[in-house]
N, C-alpha and C. Protein backbone atom coordinates (compact mmCIF):
# COMPACT_ATOMS: atom_id res chain seq x y z
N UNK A 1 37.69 -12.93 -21.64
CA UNK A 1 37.62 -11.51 -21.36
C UNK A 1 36.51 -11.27 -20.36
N UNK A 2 37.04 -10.12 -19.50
CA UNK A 2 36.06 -9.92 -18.75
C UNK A 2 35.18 -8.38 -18.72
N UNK A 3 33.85 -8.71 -18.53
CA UNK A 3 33.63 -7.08 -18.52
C UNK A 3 32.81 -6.84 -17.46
N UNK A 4 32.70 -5.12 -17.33
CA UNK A 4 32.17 -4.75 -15.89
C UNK A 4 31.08 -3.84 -16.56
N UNK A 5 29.87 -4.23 -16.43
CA UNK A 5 29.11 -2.98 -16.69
C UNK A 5 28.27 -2.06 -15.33
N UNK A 6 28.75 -0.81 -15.28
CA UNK A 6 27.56 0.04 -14.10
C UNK A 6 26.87 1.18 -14.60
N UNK A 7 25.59 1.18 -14.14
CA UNK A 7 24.84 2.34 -14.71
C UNK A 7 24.69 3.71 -13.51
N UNK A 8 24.88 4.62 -13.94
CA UNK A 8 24.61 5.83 -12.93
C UNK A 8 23.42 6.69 -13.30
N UNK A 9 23.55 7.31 -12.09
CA UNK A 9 22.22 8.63 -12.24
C UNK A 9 23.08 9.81 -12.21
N UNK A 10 23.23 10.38 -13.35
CA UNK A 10 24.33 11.63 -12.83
C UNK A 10 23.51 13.04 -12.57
N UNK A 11 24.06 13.75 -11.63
CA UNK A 11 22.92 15.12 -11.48
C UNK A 11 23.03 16.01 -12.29
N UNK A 12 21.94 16.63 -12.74
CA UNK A 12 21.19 17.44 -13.77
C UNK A 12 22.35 18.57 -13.96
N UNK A 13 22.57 18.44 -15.18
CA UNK A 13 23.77 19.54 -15.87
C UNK A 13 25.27 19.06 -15.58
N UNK A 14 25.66 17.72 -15.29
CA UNK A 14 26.25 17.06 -15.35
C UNK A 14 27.43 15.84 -16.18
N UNK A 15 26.27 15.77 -17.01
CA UNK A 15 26.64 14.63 -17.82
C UNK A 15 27.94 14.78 -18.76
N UNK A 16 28.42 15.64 -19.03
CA UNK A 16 29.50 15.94 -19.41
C UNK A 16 30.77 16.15 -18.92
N UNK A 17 30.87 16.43 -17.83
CA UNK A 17 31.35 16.60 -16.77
C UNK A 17 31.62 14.97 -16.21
N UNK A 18 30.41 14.39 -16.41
CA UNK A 18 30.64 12.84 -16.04
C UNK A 18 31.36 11.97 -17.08
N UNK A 19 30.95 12.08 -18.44
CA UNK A 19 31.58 11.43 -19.31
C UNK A 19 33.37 12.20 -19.29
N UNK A 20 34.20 13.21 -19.16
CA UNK A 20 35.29 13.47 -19.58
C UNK A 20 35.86 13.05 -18.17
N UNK A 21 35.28 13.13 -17.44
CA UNK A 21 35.38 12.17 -16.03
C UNK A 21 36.30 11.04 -16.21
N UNK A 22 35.38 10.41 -17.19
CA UNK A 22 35.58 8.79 -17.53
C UNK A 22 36.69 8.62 -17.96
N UNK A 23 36.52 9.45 -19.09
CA UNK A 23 37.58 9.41 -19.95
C UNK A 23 38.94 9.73 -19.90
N UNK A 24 38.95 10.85 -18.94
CA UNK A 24 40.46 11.11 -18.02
C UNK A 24 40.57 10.34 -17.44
N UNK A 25 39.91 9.52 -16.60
CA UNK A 25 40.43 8.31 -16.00
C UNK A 25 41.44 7.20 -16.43
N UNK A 26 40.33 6.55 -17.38
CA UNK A 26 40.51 5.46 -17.91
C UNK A 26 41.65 6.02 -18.88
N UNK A 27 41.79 7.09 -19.92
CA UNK A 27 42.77 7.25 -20.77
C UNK A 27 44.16 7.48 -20.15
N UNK A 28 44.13 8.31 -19.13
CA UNK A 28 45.38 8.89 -19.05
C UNK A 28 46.28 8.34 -17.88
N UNK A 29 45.91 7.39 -17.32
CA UNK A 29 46.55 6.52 -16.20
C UNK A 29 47.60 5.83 -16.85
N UNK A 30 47.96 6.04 -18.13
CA UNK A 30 48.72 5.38 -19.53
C UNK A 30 48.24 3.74 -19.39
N UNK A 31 46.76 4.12 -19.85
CA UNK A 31 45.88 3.51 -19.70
C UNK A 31 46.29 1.91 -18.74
N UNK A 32 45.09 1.65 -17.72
CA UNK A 32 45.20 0.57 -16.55
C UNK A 32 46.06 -0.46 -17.08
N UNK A 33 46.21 -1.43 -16.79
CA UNK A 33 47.27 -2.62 -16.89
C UNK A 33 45.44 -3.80 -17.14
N UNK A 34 45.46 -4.30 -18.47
CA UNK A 34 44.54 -5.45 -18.45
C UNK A 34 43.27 -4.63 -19.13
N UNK A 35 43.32 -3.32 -19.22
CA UNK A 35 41.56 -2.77 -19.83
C UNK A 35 42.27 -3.07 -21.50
N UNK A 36 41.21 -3.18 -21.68
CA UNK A 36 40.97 -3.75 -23.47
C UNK A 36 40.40 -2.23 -23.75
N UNK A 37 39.38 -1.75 -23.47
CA UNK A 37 38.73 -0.70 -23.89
C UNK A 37 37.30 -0.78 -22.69
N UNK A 38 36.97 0.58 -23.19
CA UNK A 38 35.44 1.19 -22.54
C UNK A 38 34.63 1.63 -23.28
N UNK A 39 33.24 1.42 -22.88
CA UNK A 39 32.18 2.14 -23.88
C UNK A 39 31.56 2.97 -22.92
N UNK A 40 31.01 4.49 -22.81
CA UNK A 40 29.72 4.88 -22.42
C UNK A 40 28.89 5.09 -23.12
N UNK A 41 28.01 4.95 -22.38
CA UNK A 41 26.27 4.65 -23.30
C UNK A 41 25.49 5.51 -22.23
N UNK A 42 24.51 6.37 -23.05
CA UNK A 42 23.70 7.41 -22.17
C UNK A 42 22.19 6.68 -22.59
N UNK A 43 21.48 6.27 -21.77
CA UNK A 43 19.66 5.90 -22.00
C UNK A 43 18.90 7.20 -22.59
N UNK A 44 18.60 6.50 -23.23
CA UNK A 44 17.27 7.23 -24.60
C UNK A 44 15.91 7.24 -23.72
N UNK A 45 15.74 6.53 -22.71
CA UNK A 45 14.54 6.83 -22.33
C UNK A 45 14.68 7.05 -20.65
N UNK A 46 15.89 7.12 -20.19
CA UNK A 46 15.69 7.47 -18.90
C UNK A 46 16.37 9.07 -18.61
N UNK A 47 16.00 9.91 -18.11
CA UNK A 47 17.10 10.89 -18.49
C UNK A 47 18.15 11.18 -17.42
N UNK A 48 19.59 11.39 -17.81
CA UNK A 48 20.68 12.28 -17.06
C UNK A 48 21.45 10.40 -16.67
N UNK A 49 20.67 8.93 -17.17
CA UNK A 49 21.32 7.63 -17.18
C UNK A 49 22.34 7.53 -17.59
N UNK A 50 23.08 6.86 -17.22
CA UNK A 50 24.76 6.29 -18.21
C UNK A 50 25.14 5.35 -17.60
N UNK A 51 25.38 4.47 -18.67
CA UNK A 51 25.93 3.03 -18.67
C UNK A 51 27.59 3.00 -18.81
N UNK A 52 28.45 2.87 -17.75
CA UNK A 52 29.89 2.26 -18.36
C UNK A 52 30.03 0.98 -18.72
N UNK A 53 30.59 0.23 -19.77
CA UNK A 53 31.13 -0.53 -20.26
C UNK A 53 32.39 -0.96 -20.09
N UNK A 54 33.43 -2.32 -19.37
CA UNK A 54 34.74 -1.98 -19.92
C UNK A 54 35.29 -3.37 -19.97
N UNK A 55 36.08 -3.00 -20.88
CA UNK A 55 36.47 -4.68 -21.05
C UNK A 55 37.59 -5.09 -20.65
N UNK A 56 38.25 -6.16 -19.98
CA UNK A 56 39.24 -6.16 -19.36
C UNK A 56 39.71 -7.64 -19.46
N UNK A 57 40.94 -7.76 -19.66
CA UNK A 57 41.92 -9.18 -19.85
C UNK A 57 40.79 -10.28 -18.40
N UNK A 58 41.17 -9.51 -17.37
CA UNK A 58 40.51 -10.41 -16.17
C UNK A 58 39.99 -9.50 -15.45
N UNK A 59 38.87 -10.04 -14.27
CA UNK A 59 38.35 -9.37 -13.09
C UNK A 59 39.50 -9.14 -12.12
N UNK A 60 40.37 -9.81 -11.93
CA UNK A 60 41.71 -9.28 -11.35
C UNK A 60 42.57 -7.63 -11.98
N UNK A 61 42.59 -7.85 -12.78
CA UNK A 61 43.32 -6.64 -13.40
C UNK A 61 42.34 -5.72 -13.03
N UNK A 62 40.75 -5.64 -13.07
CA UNK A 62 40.18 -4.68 -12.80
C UNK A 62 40.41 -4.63 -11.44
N UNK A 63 40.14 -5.68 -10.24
CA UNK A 63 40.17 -5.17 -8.79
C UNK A 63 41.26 -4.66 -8.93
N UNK A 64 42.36 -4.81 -9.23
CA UNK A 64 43.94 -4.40 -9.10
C UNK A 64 44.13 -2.82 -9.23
N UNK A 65 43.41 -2.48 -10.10
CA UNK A 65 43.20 -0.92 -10.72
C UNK A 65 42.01 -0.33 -10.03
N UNK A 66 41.15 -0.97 -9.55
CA UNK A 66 39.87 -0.28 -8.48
C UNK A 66 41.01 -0.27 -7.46
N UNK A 67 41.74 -0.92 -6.38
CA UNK A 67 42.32 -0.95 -5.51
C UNK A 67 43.60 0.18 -5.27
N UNK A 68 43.72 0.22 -6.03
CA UNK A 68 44.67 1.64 -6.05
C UNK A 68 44.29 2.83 -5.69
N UNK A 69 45.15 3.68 -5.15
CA UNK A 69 44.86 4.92 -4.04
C UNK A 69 44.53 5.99 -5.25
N UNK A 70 45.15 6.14 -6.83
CA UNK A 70 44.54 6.72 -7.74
C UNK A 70 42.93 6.77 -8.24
N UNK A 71 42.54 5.49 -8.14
CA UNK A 71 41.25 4.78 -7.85
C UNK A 71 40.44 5.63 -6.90
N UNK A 72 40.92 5.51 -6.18
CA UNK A 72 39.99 6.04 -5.05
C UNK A 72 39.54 7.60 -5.06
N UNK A 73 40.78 8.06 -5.56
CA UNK A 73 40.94 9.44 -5.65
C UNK A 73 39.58 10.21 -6.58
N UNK A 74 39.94 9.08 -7.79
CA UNK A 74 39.17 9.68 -8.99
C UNK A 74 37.38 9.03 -8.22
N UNK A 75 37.54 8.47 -7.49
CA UNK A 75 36.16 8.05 -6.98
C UNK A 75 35.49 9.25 -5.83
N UNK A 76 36.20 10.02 -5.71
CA UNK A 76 36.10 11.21 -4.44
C UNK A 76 36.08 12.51 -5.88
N UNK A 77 37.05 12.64 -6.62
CA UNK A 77 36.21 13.76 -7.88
C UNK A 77 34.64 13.37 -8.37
N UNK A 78 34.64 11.73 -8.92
CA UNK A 78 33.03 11.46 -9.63
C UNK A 78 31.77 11.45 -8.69
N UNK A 79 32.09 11.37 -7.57
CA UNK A 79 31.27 11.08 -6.25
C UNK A 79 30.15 12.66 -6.43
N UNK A 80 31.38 13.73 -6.67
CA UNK A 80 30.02 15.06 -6.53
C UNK A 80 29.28 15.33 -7.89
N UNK A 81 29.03 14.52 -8.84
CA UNK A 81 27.97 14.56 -10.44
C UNK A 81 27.77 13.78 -10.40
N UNK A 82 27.78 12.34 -9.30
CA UNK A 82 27.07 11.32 -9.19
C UNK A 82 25.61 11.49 -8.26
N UNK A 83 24.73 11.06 -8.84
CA UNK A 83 23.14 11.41 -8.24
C UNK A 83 22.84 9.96 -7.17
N UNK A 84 23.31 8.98 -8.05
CA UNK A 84 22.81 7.93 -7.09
C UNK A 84 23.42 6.25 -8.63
N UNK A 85 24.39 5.64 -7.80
CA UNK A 85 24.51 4.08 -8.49
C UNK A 85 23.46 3.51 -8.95
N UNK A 86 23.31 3.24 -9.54
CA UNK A 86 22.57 2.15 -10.04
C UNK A 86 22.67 0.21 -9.78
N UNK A 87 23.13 -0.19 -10.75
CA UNK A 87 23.19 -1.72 -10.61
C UNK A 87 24.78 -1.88 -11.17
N UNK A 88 25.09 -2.80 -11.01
CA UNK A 88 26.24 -3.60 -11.53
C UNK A 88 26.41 -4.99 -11.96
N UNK A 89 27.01 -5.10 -13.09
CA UNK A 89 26.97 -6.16 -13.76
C UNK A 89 28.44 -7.28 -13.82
N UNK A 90 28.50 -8.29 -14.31
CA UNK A 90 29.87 -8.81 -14.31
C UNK A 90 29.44 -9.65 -14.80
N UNK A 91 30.22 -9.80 -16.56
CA UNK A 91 29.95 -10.77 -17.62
C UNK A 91 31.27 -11.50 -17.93
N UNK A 92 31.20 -12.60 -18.95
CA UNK A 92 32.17 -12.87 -19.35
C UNK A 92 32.04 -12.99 -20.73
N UNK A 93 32.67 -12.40 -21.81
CA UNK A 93 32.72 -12.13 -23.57
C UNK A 93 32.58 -13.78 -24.00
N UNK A 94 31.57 -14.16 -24.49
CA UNK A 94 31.53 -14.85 -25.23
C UNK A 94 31.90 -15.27 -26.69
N UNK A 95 31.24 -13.79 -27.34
CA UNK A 95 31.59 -13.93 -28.71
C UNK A 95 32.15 -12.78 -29.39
């Protein structure tokens, strides 16, 4: 299994707006081809932070579903409650 983690800075009065974001995304695409599931996680000590989580059969299935013109789309809605990217991660499930 593969997973993708990225953290954002979302702008102030936002964050909600960012999380149902997510969640229309990822849910209602009758959900991507290869996602297992997603977590968001908001930081306790940084404020307006959020971590996505997502787990996915392969890193293929995810480029496959980033690469799509739907993809992109929903990347041009999150783009204006996005403050600034953070880092990005790419693991593989061990246990």
């Amino acid at each position: 299994m593969y997973t993708h983690i990225v953290s954002f800075k979302v702008k102030e009065g936002e964050g909600i707006t960012f999380v149902e974001l997510q969640k229309f995304e990822e849910l209602t695409e009758a959900k991507p081809a290869g996602l297992d599931h997603f977590n968001i996680f908001k930081d306790r000590n940084e404020k307006n932070r959020y971590f996505l989580v997502e787990f996915w059969n392969s890193k293929e299935d995810k480029d496959k579903m980033e690469a799509s013109k739907e993809h992109h789309l929903f990347h041009e809605h999150r783009k204006l409650v996005i403050d600034k990217k953070f880092e990005t991660y790419e693991c593989d499930v061990i246990i």
